[in-house]
Protein backbone atom coordinates (compact mmCIF):
# COMPACT_ATOMS: atom_id res chain seq x y z
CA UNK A 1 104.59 157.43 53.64
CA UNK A 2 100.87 157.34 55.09
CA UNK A 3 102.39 160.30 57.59
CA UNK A 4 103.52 162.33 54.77
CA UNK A 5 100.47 162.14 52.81
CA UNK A 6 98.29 162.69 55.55
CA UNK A 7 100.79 166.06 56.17
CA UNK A 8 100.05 167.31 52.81
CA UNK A 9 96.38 166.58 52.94
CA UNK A 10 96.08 168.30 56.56
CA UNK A 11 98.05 171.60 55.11
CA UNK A 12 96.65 171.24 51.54
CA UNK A 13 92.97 171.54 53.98
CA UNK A 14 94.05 174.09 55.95
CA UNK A 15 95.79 176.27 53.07
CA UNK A 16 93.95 175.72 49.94
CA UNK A 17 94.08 178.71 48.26
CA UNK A 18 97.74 179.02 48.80
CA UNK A 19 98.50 175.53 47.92
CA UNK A 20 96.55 175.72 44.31
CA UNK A 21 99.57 178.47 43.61
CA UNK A 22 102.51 176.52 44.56
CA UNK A 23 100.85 173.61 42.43
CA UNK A 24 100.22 175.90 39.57
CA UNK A 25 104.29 177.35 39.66
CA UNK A 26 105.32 173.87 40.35
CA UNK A 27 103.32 172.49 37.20
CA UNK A 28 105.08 175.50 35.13
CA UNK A 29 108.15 174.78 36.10
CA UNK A 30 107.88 171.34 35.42
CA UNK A 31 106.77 172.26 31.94
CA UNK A 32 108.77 174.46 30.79
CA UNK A 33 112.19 172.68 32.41
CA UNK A 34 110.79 169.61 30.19
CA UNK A 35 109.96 171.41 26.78
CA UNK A 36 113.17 173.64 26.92
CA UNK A 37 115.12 170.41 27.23
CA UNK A 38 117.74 168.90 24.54
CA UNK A 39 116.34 166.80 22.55
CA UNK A 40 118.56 165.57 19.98
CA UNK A 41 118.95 162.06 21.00
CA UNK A 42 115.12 161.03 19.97
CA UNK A 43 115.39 157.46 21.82
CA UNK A 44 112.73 156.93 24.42
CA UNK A 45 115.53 156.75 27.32
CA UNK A 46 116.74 160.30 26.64
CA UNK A 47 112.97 161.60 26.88
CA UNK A 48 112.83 159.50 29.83
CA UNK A 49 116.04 161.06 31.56
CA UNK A 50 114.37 164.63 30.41
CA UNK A 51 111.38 163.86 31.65
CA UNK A 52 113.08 162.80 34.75
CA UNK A 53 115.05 165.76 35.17
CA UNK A 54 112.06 167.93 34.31
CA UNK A 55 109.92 166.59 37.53
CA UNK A 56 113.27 166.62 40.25
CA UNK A 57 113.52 169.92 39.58
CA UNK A 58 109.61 170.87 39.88
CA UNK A 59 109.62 168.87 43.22
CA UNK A 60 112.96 170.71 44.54
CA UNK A 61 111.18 173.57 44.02
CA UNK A 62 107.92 172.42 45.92
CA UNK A 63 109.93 170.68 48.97
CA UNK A 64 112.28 173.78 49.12
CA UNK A 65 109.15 175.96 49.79
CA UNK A 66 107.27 173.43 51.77
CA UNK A 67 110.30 173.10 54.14
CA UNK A 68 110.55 176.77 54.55
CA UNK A 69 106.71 176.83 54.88
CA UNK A 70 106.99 174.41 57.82
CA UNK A 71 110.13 176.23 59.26
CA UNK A 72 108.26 179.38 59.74
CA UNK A 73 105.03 177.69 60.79
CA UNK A 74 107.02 175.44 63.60
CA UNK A 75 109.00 178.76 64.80
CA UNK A 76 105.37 180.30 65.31
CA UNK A 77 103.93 177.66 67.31
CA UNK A 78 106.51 177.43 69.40
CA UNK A 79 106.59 181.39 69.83
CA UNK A 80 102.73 181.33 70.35
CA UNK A 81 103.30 178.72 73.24
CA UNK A 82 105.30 180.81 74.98
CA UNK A 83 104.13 184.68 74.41
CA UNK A 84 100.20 184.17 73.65
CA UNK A 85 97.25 183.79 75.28
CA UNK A 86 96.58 183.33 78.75
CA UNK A 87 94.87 180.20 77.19
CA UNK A 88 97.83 178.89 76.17
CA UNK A 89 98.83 176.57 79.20
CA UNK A 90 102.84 177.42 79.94
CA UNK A 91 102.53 180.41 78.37
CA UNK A 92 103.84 184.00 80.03
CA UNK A 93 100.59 185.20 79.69
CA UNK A 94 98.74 182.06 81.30
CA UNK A 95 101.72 182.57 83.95
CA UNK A 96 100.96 186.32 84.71
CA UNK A 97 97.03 185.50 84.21
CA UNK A 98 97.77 182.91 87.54
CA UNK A 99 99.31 185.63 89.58
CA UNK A 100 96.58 188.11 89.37
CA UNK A 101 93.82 185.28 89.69
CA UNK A 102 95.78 184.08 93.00
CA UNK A 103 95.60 187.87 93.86
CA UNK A 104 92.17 188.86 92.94
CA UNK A 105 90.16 185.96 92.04
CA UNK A 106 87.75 185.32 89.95
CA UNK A 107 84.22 187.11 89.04
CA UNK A 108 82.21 188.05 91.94
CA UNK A 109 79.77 186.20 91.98
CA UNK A 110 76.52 187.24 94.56
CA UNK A 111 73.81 185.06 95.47
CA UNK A 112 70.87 186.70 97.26
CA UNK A 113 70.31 186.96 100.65
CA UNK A 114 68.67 183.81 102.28
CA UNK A 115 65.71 184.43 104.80
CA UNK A 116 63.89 181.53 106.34
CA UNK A 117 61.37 182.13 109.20
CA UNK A 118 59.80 179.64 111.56
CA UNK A 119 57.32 179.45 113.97
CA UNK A 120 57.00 177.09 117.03
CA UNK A 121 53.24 175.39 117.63
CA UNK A 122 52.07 172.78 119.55
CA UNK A 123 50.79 169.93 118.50
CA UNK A 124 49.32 166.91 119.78
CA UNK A 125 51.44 163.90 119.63
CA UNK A 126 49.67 160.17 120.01
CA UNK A 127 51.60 157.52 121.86
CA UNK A 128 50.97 153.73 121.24
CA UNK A 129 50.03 152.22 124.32
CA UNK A 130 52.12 149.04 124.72
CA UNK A 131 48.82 147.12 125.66
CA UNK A 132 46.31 146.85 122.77
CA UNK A 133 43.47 146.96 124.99
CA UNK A 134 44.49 150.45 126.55
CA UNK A 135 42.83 153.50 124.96
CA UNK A 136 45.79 155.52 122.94
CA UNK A 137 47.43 158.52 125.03
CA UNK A 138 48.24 162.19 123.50
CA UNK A 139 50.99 164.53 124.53
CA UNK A 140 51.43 168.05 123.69
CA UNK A 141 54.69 168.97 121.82
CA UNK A 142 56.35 172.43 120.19
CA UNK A 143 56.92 171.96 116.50
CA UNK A 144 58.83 174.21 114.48
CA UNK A 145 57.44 175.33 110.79
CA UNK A 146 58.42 177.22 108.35
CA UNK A 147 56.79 180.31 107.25
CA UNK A 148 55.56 180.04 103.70
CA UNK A 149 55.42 183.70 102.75
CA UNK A 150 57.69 185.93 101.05
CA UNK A 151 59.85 187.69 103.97
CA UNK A 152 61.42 190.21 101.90
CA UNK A 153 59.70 193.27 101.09
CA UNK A 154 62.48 195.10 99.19
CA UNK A 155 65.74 195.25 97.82
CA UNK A 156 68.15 197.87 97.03
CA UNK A 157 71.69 196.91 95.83
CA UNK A 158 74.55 199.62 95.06
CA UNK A 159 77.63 198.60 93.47
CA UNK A 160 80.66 200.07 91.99
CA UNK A 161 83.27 198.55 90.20
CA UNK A 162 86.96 199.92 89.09
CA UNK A 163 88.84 198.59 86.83
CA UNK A 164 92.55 199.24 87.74
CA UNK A 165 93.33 199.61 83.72
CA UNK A 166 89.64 200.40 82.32
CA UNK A 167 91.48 201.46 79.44
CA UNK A 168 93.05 199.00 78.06
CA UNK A 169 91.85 195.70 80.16
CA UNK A 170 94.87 193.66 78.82
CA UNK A 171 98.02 193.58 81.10
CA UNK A 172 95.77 193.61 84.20
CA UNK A 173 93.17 190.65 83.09
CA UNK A 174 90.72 193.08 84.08
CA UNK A 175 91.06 193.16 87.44
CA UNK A 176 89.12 195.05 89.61
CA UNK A 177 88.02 196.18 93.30
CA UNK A 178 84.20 195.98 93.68
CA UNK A 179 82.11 197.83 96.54
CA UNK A 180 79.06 196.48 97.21
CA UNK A 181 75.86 197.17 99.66
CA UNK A 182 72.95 195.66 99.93
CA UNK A 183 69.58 196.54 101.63
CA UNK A 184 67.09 194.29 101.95
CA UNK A 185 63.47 195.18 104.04
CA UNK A 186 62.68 192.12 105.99
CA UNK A 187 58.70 191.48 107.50
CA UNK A 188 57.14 189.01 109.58
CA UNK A 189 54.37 188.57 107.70
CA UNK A 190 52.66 186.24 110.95
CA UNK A 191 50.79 187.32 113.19
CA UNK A 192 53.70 185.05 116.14
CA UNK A 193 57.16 185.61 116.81
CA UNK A 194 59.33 183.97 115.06
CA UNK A 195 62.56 182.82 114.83
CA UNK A 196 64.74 184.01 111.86
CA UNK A 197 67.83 182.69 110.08
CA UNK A 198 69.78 184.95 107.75
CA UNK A 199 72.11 183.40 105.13
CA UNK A 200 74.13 185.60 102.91
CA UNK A 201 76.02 183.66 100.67
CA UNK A 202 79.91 184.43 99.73
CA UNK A 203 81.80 184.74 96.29
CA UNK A 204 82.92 181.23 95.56
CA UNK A 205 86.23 182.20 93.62
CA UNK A 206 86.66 185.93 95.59
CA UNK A 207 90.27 185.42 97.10
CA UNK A 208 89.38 188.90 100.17
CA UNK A 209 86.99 190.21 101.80
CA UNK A 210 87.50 193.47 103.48
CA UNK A 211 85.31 196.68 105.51
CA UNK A 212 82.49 193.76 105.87
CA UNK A 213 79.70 194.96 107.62
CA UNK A 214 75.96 193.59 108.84
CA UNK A 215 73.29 196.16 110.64
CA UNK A 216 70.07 195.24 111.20
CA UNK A 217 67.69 198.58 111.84
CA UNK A 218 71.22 200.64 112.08
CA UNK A 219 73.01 198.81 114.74
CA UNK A 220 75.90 196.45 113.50
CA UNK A 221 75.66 192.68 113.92
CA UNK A 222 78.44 191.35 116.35
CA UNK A 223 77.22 187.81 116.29
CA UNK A 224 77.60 186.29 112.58
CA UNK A 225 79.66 183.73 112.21
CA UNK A 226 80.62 182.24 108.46
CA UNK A 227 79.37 178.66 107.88
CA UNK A 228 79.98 176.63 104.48
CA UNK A 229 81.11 180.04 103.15
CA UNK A 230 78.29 182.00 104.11
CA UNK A 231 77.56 184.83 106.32
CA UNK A 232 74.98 183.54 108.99
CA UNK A 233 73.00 184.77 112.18
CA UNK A 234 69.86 184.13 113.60
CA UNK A 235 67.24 187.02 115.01
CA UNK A 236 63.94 186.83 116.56
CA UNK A 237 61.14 189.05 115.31
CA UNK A 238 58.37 190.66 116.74
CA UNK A 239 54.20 189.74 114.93
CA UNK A 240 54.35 191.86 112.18
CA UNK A 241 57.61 193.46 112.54
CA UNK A 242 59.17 195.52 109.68
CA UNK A 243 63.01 195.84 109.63
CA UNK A 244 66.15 196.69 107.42
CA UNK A 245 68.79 194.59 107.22
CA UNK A 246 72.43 196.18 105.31
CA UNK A 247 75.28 194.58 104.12
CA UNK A 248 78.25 196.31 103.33
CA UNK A 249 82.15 194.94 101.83
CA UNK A 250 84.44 195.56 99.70
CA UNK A 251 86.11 192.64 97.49
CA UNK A 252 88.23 192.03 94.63
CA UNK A 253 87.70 190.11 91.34
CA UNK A 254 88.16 189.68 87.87
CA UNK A 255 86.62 189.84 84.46
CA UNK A 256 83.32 190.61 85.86
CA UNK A 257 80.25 190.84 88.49
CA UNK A 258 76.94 188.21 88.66
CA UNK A 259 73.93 188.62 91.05
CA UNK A 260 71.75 185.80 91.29
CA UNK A 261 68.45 184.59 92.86
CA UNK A 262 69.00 180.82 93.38
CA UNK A 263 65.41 179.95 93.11
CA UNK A 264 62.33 181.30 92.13
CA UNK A 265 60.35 183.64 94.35
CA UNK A 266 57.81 186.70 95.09
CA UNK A 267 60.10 189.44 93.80
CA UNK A 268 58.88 192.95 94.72
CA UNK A 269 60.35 196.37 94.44
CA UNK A 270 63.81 195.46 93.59
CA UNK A 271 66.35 197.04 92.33
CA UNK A 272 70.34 196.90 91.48
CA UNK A 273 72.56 199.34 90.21
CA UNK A 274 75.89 198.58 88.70
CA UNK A 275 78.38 201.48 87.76
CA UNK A 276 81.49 200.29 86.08
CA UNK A 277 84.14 202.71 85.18
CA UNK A 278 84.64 201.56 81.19
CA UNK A 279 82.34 201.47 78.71
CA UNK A 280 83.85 198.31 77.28
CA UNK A 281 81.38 195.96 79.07
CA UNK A 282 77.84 194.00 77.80
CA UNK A 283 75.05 193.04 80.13
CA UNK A 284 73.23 189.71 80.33
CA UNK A 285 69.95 189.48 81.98
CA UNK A 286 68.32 186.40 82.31
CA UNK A 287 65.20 186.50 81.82
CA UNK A 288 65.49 188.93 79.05
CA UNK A 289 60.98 189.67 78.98
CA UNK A 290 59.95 188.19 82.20
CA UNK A 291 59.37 191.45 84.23
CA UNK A 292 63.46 192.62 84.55
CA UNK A 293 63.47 196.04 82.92
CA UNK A 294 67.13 197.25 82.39
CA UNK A 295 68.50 200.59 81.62
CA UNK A 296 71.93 201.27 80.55
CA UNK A 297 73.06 204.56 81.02
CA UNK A 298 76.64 205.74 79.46
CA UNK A 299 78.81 208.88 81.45
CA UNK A 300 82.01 210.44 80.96
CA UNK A 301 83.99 212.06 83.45
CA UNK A 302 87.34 213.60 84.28
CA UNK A 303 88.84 210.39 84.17
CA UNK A 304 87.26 207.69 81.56
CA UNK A 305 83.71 206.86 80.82
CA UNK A 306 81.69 204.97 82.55
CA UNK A 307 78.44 203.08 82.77
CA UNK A 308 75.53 202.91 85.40
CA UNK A 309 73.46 199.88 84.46
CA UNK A 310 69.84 199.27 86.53
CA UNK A 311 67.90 196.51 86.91
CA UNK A 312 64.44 196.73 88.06
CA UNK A 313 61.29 194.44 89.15
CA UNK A 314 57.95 195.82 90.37
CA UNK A 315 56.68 192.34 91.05
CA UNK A 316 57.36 189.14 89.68
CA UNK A 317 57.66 185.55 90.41
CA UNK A 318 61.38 184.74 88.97
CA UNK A 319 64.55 183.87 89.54
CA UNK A 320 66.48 186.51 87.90
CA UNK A 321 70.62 186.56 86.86
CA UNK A 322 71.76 189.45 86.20
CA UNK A 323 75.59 189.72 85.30
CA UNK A 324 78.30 192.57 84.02
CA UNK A 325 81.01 191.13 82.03
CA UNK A 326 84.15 193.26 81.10
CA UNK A 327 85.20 192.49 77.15
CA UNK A 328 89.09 190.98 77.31
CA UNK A 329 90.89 191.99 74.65
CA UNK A 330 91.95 189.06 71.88
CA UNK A 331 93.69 187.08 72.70
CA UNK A 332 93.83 188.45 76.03
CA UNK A 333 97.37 188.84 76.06
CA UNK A 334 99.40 191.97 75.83
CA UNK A 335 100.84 190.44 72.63
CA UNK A 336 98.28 190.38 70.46
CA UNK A 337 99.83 192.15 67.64
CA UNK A 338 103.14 190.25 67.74
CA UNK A 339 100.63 186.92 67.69
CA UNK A 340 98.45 187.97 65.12
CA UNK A 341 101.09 189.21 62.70
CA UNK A 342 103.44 186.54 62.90
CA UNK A 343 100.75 184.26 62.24
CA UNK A 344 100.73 185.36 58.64
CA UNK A 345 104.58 184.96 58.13
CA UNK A 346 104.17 181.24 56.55
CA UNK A 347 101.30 181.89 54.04
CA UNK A 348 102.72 185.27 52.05
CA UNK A 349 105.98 182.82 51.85
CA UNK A 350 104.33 180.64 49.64
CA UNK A 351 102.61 183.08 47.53
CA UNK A 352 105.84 185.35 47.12
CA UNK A 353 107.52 182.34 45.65
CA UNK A 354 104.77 180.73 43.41
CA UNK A 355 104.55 184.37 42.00
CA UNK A 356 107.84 184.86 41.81
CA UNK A 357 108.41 181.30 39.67
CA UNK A 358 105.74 183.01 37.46
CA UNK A 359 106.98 186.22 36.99
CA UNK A 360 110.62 184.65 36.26
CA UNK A 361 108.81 182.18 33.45
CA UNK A 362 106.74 184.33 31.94
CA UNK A 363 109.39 186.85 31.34
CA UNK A 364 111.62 183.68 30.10
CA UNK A 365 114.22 183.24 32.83
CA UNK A 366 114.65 180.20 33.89
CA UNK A 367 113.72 179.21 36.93
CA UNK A 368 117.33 178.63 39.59
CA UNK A 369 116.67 176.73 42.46
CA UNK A 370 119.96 178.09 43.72
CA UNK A 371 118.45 181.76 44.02
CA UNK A 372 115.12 180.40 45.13
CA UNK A 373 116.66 178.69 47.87
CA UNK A 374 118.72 182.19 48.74
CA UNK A 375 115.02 184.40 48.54
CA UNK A 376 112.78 181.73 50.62
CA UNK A 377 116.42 182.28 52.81
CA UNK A 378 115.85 186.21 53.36
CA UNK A 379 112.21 185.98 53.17
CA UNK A 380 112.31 184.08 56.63
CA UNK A 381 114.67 186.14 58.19
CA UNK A 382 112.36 189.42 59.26
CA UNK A 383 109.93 186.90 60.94
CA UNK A 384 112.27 184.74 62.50
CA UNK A 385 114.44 187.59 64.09
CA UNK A 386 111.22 188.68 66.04
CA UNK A 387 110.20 185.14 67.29
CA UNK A 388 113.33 184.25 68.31
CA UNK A 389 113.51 188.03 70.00
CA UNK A 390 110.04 187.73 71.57
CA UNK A 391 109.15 191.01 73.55
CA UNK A 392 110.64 192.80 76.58
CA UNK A 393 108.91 190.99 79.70
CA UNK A 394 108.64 193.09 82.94
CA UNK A 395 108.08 190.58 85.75
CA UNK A 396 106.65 188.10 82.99
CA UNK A 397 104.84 190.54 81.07
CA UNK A 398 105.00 193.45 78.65
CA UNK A 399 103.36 196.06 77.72
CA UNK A 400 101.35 195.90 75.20
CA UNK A 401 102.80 199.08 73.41
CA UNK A 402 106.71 197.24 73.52
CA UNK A 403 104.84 194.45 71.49
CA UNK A 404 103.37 196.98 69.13
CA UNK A 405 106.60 198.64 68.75
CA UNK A 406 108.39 195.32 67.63
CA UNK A 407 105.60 194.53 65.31
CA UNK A 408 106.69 197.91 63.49
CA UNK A 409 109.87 197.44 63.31
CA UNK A 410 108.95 194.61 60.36
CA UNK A 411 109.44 196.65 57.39
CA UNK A 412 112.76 197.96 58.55
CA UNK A 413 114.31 194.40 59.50
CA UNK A 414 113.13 193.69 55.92
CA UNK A 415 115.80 196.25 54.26
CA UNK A 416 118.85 194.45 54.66
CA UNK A 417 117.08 191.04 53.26
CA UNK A 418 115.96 193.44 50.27
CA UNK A 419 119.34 194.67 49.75
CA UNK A 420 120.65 191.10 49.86
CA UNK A 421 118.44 190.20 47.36
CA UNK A 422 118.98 192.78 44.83
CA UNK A 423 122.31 191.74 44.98
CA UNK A 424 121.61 188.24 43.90
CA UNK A 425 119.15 189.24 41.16
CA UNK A 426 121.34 191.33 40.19
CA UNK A 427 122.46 189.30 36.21
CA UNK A 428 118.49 188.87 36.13
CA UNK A 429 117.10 191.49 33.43
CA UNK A 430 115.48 194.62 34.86
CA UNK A 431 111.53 193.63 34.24
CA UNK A 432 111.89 190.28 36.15
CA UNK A 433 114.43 191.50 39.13
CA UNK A 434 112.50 194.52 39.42
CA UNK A 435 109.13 193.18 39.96
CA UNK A 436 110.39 190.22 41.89
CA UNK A 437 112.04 192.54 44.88
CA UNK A 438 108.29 194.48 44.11
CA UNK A 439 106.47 191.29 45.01
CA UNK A 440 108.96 189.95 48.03
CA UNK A 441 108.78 193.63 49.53
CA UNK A 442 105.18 193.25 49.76
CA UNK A 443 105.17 189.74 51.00
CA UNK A 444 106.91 190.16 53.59
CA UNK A 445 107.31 193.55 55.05
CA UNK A 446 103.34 194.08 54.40
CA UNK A 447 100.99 191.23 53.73
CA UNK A 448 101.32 190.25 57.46
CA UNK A 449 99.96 193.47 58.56
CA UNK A 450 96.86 191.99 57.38
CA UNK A 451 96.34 190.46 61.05
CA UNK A 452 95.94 193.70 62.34
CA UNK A 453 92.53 193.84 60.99
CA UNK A 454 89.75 193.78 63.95
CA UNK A 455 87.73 190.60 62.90
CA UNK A 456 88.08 187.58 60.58
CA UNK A 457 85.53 188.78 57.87
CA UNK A 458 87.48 191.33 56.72
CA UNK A 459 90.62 189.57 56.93
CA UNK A 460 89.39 187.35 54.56
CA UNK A 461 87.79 190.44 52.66
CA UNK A 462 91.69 191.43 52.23
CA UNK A 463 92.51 187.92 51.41
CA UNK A 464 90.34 187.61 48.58
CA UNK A 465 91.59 191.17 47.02
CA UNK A 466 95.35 189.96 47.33
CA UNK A 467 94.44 186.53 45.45
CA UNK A 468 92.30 188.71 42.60
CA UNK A 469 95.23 190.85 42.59
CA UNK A 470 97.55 188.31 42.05
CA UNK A 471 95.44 186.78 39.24
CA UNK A 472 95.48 190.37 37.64
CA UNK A 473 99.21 190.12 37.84
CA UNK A 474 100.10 187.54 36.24
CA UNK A 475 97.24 188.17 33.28
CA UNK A 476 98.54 191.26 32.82
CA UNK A 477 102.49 190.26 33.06
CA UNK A 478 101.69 187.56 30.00
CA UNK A 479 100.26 190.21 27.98
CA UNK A 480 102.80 192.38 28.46
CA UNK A 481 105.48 190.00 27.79
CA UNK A 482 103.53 188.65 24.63
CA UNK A 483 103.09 191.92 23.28
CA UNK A 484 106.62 192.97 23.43
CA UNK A 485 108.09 190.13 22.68
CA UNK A 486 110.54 189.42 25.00
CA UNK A 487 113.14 186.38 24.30
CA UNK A 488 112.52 183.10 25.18
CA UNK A 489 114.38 181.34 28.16
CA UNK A 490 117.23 179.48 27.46
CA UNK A 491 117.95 176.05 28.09
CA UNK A 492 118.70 174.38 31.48
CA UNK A 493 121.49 173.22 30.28
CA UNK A 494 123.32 176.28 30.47
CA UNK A 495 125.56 176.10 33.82
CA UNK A 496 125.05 179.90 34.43
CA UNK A 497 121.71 179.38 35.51
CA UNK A 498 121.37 175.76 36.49
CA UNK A 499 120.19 175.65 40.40
């Protein structure tokens, strides 16, 4: 009992809008089954047994559309578990998303180059005699100590990034290949030799590496080695001595591209360049004012547009990220309009038959839980059809236009429920059959379009027009019907319409 109730509270939460209309049609029903009840037999047991009657048939009607409510809503989560978003663990998607991260990893993610120089001095060293009374010896030893001042006198970064499906960035995860070379101008700023360590640090989720190359003043580097996933050698260089050191490779990733200064340092004429073949991207520098100036131009070629973002420091004591990040379409899945639309299948069930229960009342038909039962029937068939279809999968996945084709195909499944359910309206009176296939038609074969719509706010724009609409309805249905003057509905007790 304590399950139930905590059930209805949960969807009464989650639904309230809807569930206020299936209370109000339930409440009518249960009115007008009690007043249009015999009531010949004036002891209180046969008001009783009508009262009785009155509320079964109010609560068939509410557990008949909360168990097709919860039909549709279960058949959606368990379609959503297997075709939506990458996510989604066990999914297709989350599947697919695997095999392309196991093939191209993850970002690129590029640390700066690491340059620590050292000197070697003597100093003089005092050894404890091991007799008190002896004056204390010295020795002479070589020490090595780090050079305090900033080694690296400029940067220049280059690096290009293609998308292999910049248009659409869905059945690909926005995978990419990146090429990428670096230039850094290294000094001694001493006035010694001194002994230098380079450390260029590695992508921690990039799955290849390929066309690497390190020259130092032009000539190639034969003697790095990688250590703790990191590029290292060591050089010696001359007092004062000014040189280039370039690093060249090409990689592969996903979703996007990060450089990064691990700590803070003297940052002088600097600069990286990012081109990116989609203009579907945004840019996060951090910090956004502490001496990073970024420009953003936006190109189109023969191909697709593109974007060349810059990032710039004259001179600056920071620690800068800087990082390109490709927008995944939601929900990142090619099946975002199957997901989206079927999502909406549950709620216009409800609404179609709390409007329909008014529409048949006010017009004075009596409500038959017999036909309701047959409509909530048809209305789920449309949306069940293309969960229990799902989508064509090539090698797990599908196109996103296959989805999109399904999701169309909607209003056609819809005719043959239609058809079906003009034929079992068929003794209703024109006004009430008429606008009751009206309002299922619309129900189902349109108000789950409404997921189409690009962000939330004006989904629930949409949402709030349907339930003003609605209201408008059933004003202007009353009027109608009081103003002409149509009969009143017979009594329950006739078999021809008892449900």
């Amino acid at each position: 009992m304590d399950a139930a109730r905590s059930l209805l509270l949960n969807w009464a939460r989650h639904e309230p809008t809807v569930s206020l209309w299936l209370m109000a049609a339930t409440a009518l029903i249960f009115g007008a089954a009690f007043v249009n009840s015999r009531r010949d037999d004036q002891r209180a047991w046969a008001w009783g047994r009508c009262l009785i009657e009155a509320l079964a048939r109010a609560l068939a009607f509410a557990a008949l559309a909360g168990a097709f409510y919860f039909l549709l809503n279960s058949n959606y989560d368990a379609f959503s578990r297997i075709y939506g978003s990458f996510l989604v663990g066990g999914s297709l998607s989350r599947q697919n998303w695997h095999q392309w991260h196991d093939l191209y990893g993850g970002s690129v993610f590029q640390r700066d180059l690491q340059v620590t120089q050292y000197v070697t001095v003597e100093r003089q060293e005092t050894i404890v005699p091991p007799d008190p009374a002896m004056p204390p010896l010295y020795r002479n030893v070589e020490v090595r100590e780090r050079v305090l001042q900033n080694t690296i006198a400029g940067f220049r970064g280059q690096v290009t990034i293609d998308l292999l499906d910049p248009a659409h960035q869905v059945d690909t995860f926005n995978a990419y290949t990146l090429s990428g070379s670096y230039e850094y101008e290294i000094v001694n700023p001493t006035d010694t030799e001194t002994q230098a360590e380079f450390r260029f640090p590695l992508s921690p989720e990039t799955k290849l590496y390929y066309d690497l190359d390190v020259q130092v003043d032009g000539e190639s580097v034969s003697s790095w080695r990688v250590i703790s996933n990191t590029i290292a050698w060591d050089r010696q260089l001359d007092p004062g001595e000014k040189s280039v050191v370039s690093i060249h490779y090409t990689s592969r990733g996903m979703e996007g591209f990060a450089f990064r200064v691990p700590e803070p340092r003297e940052i002088v004429d600097f600069e990286l360049v990012v081109k990116i073949n989609t203009d579907k991207c945004w840019v996060y520098t951090d910090p956004e004012n502490g001496g990073v100036e970024l420009s953003v131009e936006e190109f189109v070629d023969e191909t697709a547009p593109y974007r060349v973002i810059t990032w710039t420091i004259e001179r600056a004591i920071v620690a800068p990220r800087l990082r390109v990040y490709v927008n995944q379409y939601w929900p990142y899945a090619p099946y975002h309009e199957m997901i989206v639309t079927l999502s909406y299948a549950a709620r216009p069930l409800l609404l179609f038959l709390s409007l329909a229960a008014l529409t048949l009342l006010i017009c004075g038909v009596p409500v038959s839980l017999r036909q309701f039962a047959l409509l909530a029937c048809l209305f789920t068939i449309p949306h069940l059809v293309l969960m229990a279809g799902g989508i064509p999968t090539f090698n797990g996945i599908a196109p996103a236009q296959w989805a999109g084709f399904q999701v169309k195909m909607l209003p056609i499944l819809s005719i043959l429920p239609l058809t079906l359910a003009f034929v079992a309206l068929r003794r209703l009176a024109r006004l009430p059959r008429v606008l009751t296939l009206v309002i299922m038609a619309l129900f189902m074969a349109g108000y789950p379009f409404a997921g189409l719509l690009p962000d939330e706010q004006k989904r629930n724009a949409l949402d709030g027009l349907i339930q003003a609409a609605m209201i408008a309805y059933v004003f202007g249905l009353a009027l109608y019907v009081r103003v002409r003057g149509m009969p009143r509905p017979a009594r329950p007790n006739d078999e021809r319409t008892v449900g």
